[in-house]
PDB file of N, CA and C in Angstrom:
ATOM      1  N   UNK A   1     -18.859  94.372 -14.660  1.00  0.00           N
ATOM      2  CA  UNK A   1     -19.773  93.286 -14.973  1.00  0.00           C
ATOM      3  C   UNK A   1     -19.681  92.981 -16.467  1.00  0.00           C
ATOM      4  N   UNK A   2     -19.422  91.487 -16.354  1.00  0.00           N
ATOM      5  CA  UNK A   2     -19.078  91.000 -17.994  1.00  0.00           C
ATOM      6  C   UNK A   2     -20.616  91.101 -18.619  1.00  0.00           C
ATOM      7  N   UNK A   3     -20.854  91.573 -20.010  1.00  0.00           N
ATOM      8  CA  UNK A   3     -22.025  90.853 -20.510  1.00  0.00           C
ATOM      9  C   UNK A   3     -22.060  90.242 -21.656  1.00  0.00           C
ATOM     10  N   UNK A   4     -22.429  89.075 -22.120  1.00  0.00           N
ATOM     11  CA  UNK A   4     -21.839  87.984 -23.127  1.00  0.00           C
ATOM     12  C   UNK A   4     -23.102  87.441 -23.067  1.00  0.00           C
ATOM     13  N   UNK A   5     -23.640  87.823 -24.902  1.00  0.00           N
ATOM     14  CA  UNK A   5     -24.898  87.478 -25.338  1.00  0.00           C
ATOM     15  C   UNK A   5     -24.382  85.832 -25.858  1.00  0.00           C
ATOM     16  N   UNK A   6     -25.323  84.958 -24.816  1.00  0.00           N
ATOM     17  CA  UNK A   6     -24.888  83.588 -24.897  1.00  0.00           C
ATOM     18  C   UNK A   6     -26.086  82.758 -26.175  1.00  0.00           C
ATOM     19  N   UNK A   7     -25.441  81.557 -26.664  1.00  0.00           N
ATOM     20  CA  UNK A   7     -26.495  81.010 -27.644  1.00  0.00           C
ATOM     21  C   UNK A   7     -26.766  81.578 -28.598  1.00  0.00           C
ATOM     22  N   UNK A   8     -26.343  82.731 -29.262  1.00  0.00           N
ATOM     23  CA  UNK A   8     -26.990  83.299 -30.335  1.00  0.00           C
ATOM     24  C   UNK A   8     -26.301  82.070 -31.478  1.00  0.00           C
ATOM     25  N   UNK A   9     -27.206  81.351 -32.030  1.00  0.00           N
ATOM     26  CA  UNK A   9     -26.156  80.327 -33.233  1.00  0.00           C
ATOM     27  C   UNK A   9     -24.774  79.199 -32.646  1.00  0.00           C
ATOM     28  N   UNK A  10     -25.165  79.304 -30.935  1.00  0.00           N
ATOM     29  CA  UNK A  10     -24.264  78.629 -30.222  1.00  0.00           C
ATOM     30  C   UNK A  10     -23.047  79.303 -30.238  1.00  0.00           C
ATOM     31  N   UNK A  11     -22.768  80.189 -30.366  1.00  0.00           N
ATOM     32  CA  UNK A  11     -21.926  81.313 -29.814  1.00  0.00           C
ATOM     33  C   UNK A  11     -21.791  82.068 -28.988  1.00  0.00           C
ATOM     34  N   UNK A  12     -20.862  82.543 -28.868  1.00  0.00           N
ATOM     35  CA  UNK A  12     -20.360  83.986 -27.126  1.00  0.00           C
ATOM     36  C   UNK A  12     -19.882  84.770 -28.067  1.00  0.00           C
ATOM     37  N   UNK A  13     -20.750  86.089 -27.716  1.00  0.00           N
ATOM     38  CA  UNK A  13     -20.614  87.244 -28.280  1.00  0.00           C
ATOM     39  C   UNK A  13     -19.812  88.306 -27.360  1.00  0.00           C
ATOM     40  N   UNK A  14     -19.144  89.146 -27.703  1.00  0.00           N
ATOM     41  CA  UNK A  14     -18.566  90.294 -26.284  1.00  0.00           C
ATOM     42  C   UNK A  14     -19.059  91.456 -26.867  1.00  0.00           C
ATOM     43  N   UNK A  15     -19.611  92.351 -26.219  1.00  0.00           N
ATOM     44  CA  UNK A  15     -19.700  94.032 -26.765  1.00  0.00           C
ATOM     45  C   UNK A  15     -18.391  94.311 -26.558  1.00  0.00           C
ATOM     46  N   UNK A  16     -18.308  95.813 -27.430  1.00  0.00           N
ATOM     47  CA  UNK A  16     -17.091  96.583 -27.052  1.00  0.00           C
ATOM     48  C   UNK A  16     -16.757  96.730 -25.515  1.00  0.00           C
ATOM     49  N   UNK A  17     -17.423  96.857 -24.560  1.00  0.00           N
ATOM     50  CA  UNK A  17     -16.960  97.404 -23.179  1.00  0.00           C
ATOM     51  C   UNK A  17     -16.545  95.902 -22.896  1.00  0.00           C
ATOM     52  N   UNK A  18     -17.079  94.792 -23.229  1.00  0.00           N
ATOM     53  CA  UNK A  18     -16.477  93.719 -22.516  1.00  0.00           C
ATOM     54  C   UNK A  18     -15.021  93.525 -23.050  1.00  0.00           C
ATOM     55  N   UNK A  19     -14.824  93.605 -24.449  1.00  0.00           N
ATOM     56  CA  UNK A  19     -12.949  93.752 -24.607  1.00  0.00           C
ATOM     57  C   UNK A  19     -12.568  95.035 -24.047  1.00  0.00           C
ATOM     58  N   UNK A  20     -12.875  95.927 -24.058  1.00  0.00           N
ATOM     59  CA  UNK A  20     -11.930  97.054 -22.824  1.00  0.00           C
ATOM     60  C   UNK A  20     -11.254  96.152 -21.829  1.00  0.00           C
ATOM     61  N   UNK A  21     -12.269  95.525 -21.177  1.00  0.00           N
ATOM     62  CA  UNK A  21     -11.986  94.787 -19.636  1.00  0.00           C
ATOM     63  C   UNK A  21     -10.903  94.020 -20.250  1.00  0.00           C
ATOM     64  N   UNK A  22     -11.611  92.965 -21.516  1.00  0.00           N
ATOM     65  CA  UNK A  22     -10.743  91.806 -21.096  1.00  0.00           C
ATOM     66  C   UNK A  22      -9.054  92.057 -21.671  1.00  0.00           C
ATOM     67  N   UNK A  23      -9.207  93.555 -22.504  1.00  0.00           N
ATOM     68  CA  UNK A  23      -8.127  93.096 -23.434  1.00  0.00           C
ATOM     69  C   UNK A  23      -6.890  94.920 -23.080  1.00  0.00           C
ATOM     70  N   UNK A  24      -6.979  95.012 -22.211  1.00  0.00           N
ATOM     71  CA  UNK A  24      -6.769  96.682 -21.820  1.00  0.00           C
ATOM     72  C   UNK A  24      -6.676  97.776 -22.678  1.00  0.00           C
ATOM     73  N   UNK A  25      -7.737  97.621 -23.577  1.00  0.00           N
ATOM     74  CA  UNK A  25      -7.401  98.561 -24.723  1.00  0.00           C
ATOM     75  C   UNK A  25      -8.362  99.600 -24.345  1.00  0.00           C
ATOM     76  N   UNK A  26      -8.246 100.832 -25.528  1.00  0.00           N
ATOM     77  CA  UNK A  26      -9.603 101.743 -25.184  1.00  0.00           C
ATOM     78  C   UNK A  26     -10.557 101.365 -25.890  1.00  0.00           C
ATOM     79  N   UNK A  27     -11.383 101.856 -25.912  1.00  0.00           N
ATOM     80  CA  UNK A  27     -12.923 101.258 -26.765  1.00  0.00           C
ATOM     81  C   UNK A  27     -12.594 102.014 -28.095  1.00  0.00           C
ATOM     82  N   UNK A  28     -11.918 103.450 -28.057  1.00  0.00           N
ATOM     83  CA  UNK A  28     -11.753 104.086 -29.463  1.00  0.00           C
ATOM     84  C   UNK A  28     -11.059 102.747 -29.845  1.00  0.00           C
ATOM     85  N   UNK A  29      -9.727 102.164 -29.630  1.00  0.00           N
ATOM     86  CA  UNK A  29      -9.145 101.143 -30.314  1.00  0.00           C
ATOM     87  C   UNK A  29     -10.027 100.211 -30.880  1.00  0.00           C
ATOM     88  N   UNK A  30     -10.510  99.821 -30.225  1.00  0.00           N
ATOM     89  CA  UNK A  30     -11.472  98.298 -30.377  1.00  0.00           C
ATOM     90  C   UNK A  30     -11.940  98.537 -31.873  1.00  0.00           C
ATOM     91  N   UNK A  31     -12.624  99.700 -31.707  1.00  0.00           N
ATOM     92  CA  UNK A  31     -13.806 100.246 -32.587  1.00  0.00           C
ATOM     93  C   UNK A  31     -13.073 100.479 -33.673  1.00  0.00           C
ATOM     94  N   UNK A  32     -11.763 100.887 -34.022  1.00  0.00           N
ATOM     95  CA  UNK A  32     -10.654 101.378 -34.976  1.00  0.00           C
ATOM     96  C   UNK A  32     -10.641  99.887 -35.574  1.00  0.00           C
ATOM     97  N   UNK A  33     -10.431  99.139 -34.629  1.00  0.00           N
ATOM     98  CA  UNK A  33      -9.636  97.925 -35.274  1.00  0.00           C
ATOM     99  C   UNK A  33     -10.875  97.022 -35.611  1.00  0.00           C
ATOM    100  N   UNK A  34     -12.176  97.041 -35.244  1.00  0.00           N
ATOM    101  CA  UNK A  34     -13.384  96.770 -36.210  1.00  0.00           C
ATOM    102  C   UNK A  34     -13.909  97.521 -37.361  1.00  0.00           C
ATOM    103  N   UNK A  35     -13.906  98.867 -37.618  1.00  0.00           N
ATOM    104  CA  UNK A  35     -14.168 100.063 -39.011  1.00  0.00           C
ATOM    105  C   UNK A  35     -12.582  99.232 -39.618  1.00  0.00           C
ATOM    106  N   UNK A  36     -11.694  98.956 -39.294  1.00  0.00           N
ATOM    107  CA  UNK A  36     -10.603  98.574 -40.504  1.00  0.00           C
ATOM    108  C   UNK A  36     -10.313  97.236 -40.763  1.00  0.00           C
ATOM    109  N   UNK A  37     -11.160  96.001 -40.072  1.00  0.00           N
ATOM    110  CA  UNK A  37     -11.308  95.036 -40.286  1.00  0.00           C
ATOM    111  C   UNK A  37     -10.472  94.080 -39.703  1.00  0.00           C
ATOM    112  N   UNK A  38      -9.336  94.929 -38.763  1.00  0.00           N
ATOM    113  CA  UNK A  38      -8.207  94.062 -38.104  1.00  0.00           C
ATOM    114  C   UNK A  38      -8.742  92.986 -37.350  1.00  0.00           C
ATOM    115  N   UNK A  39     -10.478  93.325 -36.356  1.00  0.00           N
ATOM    116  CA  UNK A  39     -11.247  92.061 -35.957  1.00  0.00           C
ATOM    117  C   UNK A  39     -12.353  91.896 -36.193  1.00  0.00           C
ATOM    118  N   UNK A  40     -12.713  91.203 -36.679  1.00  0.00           N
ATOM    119  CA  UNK A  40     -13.802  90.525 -37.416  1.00  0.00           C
ATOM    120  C   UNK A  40     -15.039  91.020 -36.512  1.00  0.00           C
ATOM    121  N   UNK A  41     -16.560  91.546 -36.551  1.00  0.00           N
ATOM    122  CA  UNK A  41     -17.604  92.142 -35.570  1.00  0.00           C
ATOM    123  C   UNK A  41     -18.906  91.746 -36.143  1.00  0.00           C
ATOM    124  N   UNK A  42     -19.530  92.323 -35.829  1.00  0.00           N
ATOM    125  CA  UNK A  42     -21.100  92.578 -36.622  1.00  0.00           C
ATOM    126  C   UNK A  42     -21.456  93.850 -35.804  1.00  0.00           C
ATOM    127  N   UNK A  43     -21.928  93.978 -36.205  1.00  0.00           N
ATOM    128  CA  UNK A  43     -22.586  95.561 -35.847  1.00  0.00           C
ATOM    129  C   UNK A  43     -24.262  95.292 -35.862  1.00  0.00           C
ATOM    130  N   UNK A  44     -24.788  95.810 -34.719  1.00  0.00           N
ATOM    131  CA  UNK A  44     -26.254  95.357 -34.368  1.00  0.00           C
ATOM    132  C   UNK A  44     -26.522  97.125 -34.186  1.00  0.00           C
ATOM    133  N   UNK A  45     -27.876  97.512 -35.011  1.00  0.00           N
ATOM    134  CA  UNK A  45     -27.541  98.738 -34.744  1.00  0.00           C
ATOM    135  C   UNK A  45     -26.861  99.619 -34.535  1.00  0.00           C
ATOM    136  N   UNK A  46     -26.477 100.087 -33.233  1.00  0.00           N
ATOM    137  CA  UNK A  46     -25.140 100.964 -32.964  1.00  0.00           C
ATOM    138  C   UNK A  46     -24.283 100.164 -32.783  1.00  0.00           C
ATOM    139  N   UNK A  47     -24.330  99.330 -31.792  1.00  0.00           N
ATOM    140  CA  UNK A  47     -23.378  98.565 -31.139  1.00  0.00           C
ATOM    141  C   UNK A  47     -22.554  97.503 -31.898  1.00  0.00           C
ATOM    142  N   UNK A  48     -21.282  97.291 -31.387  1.00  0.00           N
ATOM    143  CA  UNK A  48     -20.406  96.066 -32.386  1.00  0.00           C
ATOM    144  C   UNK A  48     -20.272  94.670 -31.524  1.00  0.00           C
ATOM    145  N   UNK A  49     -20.715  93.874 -31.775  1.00  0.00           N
ATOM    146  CA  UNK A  49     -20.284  92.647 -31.563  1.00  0.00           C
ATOM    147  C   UNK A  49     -19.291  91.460 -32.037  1.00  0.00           C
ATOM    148  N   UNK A  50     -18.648  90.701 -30.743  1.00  0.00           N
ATOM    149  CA  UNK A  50     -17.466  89.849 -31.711  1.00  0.00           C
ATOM    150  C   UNK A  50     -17.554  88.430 -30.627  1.00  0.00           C
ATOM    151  N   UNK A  51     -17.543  87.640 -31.868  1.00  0.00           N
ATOM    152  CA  UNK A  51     -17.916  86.294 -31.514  1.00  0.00           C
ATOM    153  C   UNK A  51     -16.213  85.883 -30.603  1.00  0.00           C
ATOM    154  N   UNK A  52     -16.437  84.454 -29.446  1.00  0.00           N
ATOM    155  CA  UNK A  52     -15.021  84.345 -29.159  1.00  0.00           C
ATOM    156  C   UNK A  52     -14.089  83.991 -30.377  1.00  0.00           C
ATOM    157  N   UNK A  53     -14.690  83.321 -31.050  1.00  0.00           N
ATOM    158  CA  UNK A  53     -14.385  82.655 -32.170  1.00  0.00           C
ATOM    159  C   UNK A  53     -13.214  83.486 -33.119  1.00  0.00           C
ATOM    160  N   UNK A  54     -13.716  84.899 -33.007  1.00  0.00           N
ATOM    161  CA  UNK A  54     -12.991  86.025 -33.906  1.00  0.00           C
ATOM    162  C   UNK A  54     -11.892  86.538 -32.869  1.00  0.00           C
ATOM    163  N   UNK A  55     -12.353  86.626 -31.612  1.00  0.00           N
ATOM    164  CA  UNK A  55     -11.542  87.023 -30.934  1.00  0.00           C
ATOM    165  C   UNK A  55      -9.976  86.268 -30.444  1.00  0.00           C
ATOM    166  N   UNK A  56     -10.461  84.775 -30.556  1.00  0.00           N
ATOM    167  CA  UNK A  56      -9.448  83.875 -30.679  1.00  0.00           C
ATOM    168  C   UNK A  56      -8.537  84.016 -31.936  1.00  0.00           C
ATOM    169  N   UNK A  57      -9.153  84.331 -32.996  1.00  0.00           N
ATOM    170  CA  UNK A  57      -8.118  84.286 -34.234  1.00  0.00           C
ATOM    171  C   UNK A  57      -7.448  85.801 -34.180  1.00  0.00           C
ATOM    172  N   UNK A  58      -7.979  86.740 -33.507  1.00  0.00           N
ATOM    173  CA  UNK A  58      -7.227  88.348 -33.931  1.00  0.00           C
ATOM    174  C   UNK A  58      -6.162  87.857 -32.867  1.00  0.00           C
ATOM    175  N   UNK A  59      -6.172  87.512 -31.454  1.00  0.00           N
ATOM    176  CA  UNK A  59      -5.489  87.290 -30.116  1.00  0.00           C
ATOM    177  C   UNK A  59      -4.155  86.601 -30.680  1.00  0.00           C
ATOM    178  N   UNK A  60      -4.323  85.269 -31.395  1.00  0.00           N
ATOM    179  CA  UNK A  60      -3.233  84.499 -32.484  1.00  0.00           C
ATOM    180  C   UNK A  60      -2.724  85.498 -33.041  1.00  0.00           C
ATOM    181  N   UNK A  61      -3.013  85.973 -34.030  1.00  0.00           N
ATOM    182  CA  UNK A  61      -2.489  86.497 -35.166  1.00  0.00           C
ATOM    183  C   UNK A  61      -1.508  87.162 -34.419  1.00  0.00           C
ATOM    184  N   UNK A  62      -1.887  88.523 -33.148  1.00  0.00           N
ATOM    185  CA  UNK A  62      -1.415  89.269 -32.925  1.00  0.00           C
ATOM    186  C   UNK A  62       0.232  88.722 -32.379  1.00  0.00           C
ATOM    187  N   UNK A  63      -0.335  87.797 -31.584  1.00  0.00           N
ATOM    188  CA  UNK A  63       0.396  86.637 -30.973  1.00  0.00           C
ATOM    189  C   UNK A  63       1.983  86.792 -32.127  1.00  0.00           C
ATOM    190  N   UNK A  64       1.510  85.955 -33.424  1.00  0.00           N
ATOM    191  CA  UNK A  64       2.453  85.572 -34.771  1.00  0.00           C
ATOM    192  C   UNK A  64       2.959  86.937 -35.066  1.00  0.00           C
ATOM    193  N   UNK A  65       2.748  87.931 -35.270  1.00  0.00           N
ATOM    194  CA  UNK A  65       3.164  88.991 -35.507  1.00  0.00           C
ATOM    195  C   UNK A  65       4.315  89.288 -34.486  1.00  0.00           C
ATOM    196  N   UNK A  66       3.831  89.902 -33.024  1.00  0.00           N
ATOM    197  CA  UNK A  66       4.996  90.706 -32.000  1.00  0.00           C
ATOM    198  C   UNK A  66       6.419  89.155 -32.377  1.00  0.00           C
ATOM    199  N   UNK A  67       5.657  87.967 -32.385  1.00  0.00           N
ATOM    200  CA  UNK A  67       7.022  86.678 -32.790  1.00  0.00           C
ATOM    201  C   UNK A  67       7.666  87.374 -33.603  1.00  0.00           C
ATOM    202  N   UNK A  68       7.321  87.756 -34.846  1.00  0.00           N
ATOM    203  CA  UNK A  68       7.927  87.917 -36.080  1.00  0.00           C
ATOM    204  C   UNK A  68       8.598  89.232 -35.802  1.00  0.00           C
ATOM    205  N   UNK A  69       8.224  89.900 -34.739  1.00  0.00           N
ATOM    206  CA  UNK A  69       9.009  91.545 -35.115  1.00  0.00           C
ATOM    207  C   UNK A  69       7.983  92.431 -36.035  1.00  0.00           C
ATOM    208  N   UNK A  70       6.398  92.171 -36.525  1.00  0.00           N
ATOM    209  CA  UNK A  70       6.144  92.719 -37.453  1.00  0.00           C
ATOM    210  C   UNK A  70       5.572  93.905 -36.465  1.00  0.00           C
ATOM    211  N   UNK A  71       5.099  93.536 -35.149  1.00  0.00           N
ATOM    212  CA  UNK A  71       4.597  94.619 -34.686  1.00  0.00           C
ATOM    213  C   UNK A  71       4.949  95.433 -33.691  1.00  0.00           C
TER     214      UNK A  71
END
């Protein structure tokens, strides 16, 4: 079950467990690649949140990179 805090500032937010699903990673990853800034989050208390908005630009990037051979 997806959960996607809708409207906050007219945005879609995903918790970490919702990119597990969408993106087959582990949640340690996710969480790695938010503490080092690779995707953009907010952090609400414990929990990390990421707008689609951020998630669209890390998804690109990653995209431009495997093109290039960088990754």
């Amino acid at each position: 079950m997806t959960i996607k805090i809708d409207n906050v500032a007219g945005e879609v937010y995903y918790s970490v467990k919702d990119l597990v699903n969408l993106l087959s990673l582990t949640d340690l990853t996710i969480r790695n690649y938010l503490r080092r800034k690779k995707l953009k989050g907010q952090k609400v208390g414990k929990f990390w949140y990421v707008s689609k908005e951020n998630l669209k630009t890390f998804l690109e990037g990653n995209k431009k990179k495997r093109f290039l051979g960088v990754f």
